[in-house]
N, C-alpha and C. Protein backbone atom coordinates (compact mmCIF):
# COMPACT_ATOMS: atom_id res chain seq x y z
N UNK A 1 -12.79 -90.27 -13.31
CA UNK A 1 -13.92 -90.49 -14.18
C UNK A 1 -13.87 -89.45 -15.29
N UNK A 2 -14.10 -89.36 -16.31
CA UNK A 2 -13.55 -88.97 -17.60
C UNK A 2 -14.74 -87.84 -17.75
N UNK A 3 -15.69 -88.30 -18.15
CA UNK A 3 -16.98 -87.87 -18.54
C UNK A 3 -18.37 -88.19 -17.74
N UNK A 4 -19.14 -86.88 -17.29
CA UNK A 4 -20.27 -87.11 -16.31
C UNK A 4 -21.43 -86.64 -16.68
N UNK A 5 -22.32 -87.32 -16.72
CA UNK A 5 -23.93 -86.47 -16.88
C UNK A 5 -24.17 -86.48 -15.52
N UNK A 6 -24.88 -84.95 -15.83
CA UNK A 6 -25.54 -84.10 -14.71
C UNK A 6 -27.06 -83.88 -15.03
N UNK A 7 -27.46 -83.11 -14.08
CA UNK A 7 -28.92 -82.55 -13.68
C UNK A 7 -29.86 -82.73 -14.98
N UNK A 8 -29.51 -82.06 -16.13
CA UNK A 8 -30.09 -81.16 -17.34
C UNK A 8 -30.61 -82.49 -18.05
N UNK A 9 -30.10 -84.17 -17.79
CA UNK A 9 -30.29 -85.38 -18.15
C UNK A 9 -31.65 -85.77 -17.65
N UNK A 10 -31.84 -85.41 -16.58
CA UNK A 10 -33.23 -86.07 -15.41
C UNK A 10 -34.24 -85.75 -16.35
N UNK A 11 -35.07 -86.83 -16.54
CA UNK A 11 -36.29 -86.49 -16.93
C UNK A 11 -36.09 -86.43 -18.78
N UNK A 12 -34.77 -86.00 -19.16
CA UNK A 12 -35.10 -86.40 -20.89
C UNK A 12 -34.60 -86.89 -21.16
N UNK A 13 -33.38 -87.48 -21.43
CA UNK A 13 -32.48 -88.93 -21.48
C UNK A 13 -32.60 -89.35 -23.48
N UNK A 14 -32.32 -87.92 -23.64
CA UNK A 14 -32.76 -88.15 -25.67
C UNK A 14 -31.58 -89.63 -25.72
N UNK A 15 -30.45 -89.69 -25.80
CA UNK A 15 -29.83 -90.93 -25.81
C UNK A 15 -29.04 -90.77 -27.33
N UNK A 16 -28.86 -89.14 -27.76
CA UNK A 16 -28.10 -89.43 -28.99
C UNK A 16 -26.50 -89.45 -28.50
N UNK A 17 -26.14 -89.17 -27.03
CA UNK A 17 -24.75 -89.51 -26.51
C UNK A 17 -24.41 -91.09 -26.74
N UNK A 18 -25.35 -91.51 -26.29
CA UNK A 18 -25.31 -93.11 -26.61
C UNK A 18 -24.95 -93.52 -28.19
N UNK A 19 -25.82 -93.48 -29.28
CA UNK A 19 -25.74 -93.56 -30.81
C UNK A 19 -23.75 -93.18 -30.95
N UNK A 20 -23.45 -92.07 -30.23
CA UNK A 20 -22.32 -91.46 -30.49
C UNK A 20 -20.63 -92.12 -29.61
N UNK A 21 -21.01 -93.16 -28.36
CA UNK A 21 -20.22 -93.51 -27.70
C UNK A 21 -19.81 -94.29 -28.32
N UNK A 22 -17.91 -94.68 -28.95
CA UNK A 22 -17.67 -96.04 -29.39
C UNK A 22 -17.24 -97.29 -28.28
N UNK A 23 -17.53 -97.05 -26.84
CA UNK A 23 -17.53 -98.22 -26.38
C UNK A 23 -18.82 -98.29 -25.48
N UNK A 24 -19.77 -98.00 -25.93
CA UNK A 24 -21.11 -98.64 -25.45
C UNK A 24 -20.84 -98.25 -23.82
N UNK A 25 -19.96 -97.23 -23.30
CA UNK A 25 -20.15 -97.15 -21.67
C UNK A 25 -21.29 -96.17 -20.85
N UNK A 26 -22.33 -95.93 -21.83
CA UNK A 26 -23.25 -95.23 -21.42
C UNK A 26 -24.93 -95.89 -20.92
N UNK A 27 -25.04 -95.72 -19.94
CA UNK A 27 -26.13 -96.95 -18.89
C UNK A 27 -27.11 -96.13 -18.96
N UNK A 28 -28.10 -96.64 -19.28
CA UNK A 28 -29.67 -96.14 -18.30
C UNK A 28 -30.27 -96.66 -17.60
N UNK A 29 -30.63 -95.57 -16.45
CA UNK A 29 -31.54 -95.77 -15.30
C UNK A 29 -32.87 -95.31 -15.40
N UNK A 30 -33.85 -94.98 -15.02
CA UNK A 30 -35.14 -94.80 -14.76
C UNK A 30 -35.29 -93.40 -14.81
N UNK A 31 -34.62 -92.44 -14.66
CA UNK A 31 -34.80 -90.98 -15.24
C UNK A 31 -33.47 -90.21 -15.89
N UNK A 32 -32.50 -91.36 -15.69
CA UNK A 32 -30.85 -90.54 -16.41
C UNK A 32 -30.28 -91.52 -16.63
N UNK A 33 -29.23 -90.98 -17.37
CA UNK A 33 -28.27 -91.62 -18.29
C UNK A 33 -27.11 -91.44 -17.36
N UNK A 34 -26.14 -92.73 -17.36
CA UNK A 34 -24.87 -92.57 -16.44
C UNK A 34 -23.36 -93.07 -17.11
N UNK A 35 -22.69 -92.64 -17.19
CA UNK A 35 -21.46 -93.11 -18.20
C UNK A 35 -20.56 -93.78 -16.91
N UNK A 36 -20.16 -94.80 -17.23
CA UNK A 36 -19.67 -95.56 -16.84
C UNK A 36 -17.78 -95.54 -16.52
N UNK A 37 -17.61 -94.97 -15.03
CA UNK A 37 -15.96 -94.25 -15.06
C UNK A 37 -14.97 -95.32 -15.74
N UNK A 38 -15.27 -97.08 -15.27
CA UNK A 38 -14.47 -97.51 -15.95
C UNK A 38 -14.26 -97.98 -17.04
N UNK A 39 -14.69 -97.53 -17.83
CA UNK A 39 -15.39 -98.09 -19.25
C UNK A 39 -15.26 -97.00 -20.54
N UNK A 40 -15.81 -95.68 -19.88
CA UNK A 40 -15.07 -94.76 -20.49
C UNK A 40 -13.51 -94.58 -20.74
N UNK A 41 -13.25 -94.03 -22.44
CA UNK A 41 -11.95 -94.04 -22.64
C UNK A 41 -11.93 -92.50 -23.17
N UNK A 42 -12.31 -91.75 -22.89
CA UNK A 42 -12.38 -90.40 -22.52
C UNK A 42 -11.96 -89.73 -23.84
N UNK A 43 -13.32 -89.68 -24.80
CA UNK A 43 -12.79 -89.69 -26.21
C UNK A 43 -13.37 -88.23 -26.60
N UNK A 44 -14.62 -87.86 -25.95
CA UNK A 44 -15.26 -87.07 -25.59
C UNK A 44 -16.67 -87.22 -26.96
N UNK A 45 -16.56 -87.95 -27.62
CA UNK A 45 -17.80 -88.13 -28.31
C UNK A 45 -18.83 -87.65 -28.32
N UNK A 46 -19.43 -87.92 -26.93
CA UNK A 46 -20.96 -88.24 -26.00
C UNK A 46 -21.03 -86.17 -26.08
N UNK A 47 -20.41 -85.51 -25.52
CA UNK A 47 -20.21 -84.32 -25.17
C UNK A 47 -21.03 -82.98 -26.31
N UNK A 48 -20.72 -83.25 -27.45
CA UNK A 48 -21.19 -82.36 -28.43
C UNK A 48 -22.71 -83.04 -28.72
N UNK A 49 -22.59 -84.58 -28.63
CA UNK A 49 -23.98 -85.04 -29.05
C UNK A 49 -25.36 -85.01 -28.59
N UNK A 50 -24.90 -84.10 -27.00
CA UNK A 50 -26.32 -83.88 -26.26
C UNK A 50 -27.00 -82.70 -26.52
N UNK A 51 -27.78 -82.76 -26.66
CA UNK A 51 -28.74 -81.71 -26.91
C UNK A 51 -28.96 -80.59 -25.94
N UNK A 52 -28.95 -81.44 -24.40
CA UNK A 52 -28.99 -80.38 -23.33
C UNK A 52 -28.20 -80.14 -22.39
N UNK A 53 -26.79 -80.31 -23.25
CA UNK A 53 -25.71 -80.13 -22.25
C UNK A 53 -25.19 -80.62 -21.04
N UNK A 54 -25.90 -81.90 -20.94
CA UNK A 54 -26.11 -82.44 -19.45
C UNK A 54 -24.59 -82.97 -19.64
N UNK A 55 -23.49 -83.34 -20.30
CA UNK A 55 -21.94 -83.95 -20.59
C UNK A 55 -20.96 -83.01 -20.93
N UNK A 56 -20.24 -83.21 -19.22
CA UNK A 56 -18.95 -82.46 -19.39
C UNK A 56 -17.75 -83.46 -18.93
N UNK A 57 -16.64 -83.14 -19.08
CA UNK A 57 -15.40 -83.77 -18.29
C UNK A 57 -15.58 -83.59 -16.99
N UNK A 58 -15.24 -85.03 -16.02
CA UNK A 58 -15.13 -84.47 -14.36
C UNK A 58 -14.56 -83.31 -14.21
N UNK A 59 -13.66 -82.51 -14.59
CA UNK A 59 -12.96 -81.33 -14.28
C UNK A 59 -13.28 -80.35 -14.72
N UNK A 60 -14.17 -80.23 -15.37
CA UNK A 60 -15.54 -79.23 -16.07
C UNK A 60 -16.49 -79.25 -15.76
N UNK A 61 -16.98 -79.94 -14.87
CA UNK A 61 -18.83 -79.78 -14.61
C UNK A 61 -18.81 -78.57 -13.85
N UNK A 62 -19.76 -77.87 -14.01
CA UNK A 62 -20.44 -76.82 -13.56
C UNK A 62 -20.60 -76.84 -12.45
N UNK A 63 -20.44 -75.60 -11.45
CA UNK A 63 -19.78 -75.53 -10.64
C UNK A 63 -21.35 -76.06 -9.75
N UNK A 64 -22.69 -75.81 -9.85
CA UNK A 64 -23.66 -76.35 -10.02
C UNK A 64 -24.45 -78.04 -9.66
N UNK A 65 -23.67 -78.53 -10.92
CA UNK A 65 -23.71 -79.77 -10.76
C UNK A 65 -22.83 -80.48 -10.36
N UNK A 66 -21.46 -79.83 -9.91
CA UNK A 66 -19.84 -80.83 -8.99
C UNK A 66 -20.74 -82.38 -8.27
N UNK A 67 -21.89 -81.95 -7.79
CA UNK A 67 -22.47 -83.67 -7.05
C UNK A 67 -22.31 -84.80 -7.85
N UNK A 68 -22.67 -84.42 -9.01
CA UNK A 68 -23.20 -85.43 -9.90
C UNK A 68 -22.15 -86.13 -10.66
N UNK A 69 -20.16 -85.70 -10.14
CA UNK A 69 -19.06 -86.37 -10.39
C UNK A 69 -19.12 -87.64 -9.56
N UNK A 70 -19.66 -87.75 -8.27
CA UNK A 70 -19.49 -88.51 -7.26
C UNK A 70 -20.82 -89.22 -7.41
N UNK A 71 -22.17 -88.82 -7.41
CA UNK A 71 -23.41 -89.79 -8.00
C UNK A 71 -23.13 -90.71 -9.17
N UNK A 72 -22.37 -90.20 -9.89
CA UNK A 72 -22.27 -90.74 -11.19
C UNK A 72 -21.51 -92.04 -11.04
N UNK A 73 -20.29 -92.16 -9.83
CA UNK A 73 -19.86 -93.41 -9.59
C UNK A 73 -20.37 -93.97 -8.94
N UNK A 74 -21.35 -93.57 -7.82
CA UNK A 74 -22.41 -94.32 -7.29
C UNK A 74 -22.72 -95.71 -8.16
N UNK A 75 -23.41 -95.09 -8.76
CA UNK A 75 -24.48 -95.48 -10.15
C UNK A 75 -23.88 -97.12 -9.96
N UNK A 76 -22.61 -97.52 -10.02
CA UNK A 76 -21.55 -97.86 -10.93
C UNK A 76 -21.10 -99.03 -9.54
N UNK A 77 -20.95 -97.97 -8.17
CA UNK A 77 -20.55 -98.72 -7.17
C UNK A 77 -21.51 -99.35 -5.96
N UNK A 78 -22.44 -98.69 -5.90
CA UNK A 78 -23.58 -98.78 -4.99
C UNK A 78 -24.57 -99.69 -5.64
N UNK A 79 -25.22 -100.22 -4.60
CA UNK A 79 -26.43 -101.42 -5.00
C UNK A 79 -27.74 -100.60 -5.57
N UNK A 80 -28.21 -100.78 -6.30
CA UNK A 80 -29.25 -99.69 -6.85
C UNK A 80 -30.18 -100.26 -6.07
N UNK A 81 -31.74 -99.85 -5.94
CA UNK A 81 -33.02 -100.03 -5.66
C UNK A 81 -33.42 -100.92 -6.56
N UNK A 82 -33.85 -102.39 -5.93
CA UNK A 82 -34.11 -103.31 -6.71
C UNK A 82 -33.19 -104.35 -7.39
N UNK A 83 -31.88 -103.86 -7.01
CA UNK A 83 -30.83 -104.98 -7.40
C UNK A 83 -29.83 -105.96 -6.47
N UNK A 84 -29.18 -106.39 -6.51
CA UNK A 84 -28.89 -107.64 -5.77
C UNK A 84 -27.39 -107.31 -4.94
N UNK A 85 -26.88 -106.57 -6.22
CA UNK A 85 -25.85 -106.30 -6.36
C UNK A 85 -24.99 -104.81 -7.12
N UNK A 86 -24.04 -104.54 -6.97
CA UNK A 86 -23.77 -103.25 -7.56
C UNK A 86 -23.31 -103.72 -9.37
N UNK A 87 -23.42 -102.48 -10.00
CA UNK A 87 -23.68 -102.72 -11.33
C UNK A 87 -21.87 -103.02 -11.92
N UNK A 88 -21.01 -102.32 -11.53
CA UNK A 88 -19.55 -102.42 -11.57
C UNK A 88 -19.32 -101.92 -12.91
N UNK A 89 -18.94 -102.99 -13.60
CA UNK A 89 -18.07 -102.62 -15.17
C UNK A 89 -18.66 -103.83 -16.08
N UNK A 90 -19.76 -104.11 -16.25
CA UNK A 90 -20.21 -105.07 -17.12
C UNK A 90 -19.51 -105.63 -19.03
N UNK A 91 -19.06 -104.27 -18.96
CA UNK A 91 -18.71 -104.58 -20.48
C UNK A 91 -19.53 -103.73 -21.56
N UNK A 92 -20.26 -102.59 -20.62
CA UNK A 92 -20.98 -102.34 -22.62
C UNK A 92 -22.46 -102.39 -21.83
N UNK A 93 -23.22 -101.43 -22.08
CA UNK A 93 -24.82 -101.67 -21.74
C UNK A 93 -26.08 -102.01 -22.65
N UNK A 94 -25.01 -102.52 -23.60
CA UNK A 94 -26.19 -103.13 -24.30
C UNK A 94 -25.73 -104.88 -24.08
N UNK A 95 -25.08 -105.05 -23.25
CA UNK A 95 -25.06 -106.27 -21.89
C UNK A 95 -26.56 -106.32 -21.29
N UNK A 96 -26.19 -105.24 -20.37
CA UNK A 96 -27.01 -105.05 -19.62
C UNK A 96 -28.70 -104.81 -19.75
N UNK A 97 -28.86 -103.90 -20.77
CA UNK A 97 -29.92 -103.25 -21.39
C UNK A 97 -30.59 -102.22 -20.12
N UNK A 98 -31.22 -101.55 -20.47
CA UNK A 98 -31.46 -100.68 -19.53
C UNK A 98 -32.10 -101.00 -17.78
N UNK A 99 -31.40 -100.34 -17.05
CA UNK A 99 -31.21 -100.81 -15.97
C UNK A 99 -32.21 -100.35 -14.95
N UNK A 100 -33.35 -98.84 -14.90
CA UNK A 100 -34.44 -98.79 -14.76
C UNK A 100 -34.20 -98.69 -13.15
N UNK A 101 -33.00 -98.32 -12.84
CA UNK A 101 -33.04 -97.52 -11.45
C UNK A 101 -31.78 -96.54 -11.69
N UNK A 102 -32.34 -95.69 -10.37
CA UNK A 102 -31.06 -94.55 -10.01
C UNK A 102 -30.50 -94.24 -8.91
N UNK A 103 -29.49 -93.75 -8.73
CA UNK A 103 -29.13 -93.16 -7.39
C UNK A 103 -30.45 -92.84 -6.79
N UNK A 104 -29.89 -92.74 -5.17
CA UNK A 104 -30.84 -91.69 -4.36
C UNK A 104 -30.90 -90.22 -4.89
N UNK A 105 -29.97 -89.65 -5.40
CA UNK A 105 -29.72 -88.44 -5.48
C UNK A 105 -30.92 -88.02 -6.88
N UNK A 106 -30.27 -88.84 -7.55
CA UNK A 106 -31.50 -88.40 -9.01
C UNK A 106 -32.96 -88.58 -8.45
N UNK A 107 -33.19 -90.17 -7.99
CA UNK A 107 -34.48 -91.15 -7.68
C UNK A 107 -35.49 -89.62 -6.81
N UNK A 108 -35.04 -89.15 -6.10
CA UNK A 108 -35.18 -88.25 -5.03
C UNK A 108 -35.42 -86.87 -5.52
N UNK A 109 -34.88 -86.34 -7.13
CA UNK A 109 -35.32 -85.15 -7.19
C UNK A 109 -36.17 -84.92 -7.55
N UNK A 110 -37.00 -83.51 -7.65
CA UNK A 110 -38.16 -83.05 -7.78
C UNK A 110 -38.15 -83.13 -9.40
């Protein structure tokens, strides 16, 4: 997985990573933003455009947030709360439009 939002996302989700992604692989859920492992083409765009640092490379996240390499494919592979099915590789989330759930891991923090 190329590129991961972490912790520093929960709760503000500004979305200028999004404006800045050229293949639309950046999803929202109900308190964070999740980039999408297969979809990303690891250009690093998203990275300078956040405001709160929540976007690093999988092999850079903070030693801190390392969970949120493996939540982040959750997102992606796991059936969310309220869905039928897991979200996979749709093509682009403005497919989808915002998706208004999250992991356990985010859904769950304080």
């Amino acid at each position: 997985m190329p590129y991961v939002i972490a912790a520093p996302c929960i709760d503000v989700m500004d979305q200028s990573c999004v404006e800045e992604c050229p293949v639309d692989c950046i999803y929202e859920g109900e308190r964070k933003l999740y980039i999408n492992p297969k979809e990303c083409i690891d250009c690093g765009a998203c990275e300078p455009a956040c405001p709160v640092e929540a976007i690093s490379q999988d092999r850079r996240v903070a030693d801190e947030h390392i969970d949120f390499v493996e939540d982040n494919r959750r997102f992606f592979l796991d059936v969310l709360p309220g869905r039928d099915a897991p979200l996979g590789a749709p093509g682009g989330s403005r497919k989808t439009g915002r998706i208004g759930a999250d992991t356990p891991m985010v859904a769950d923090r304080p």
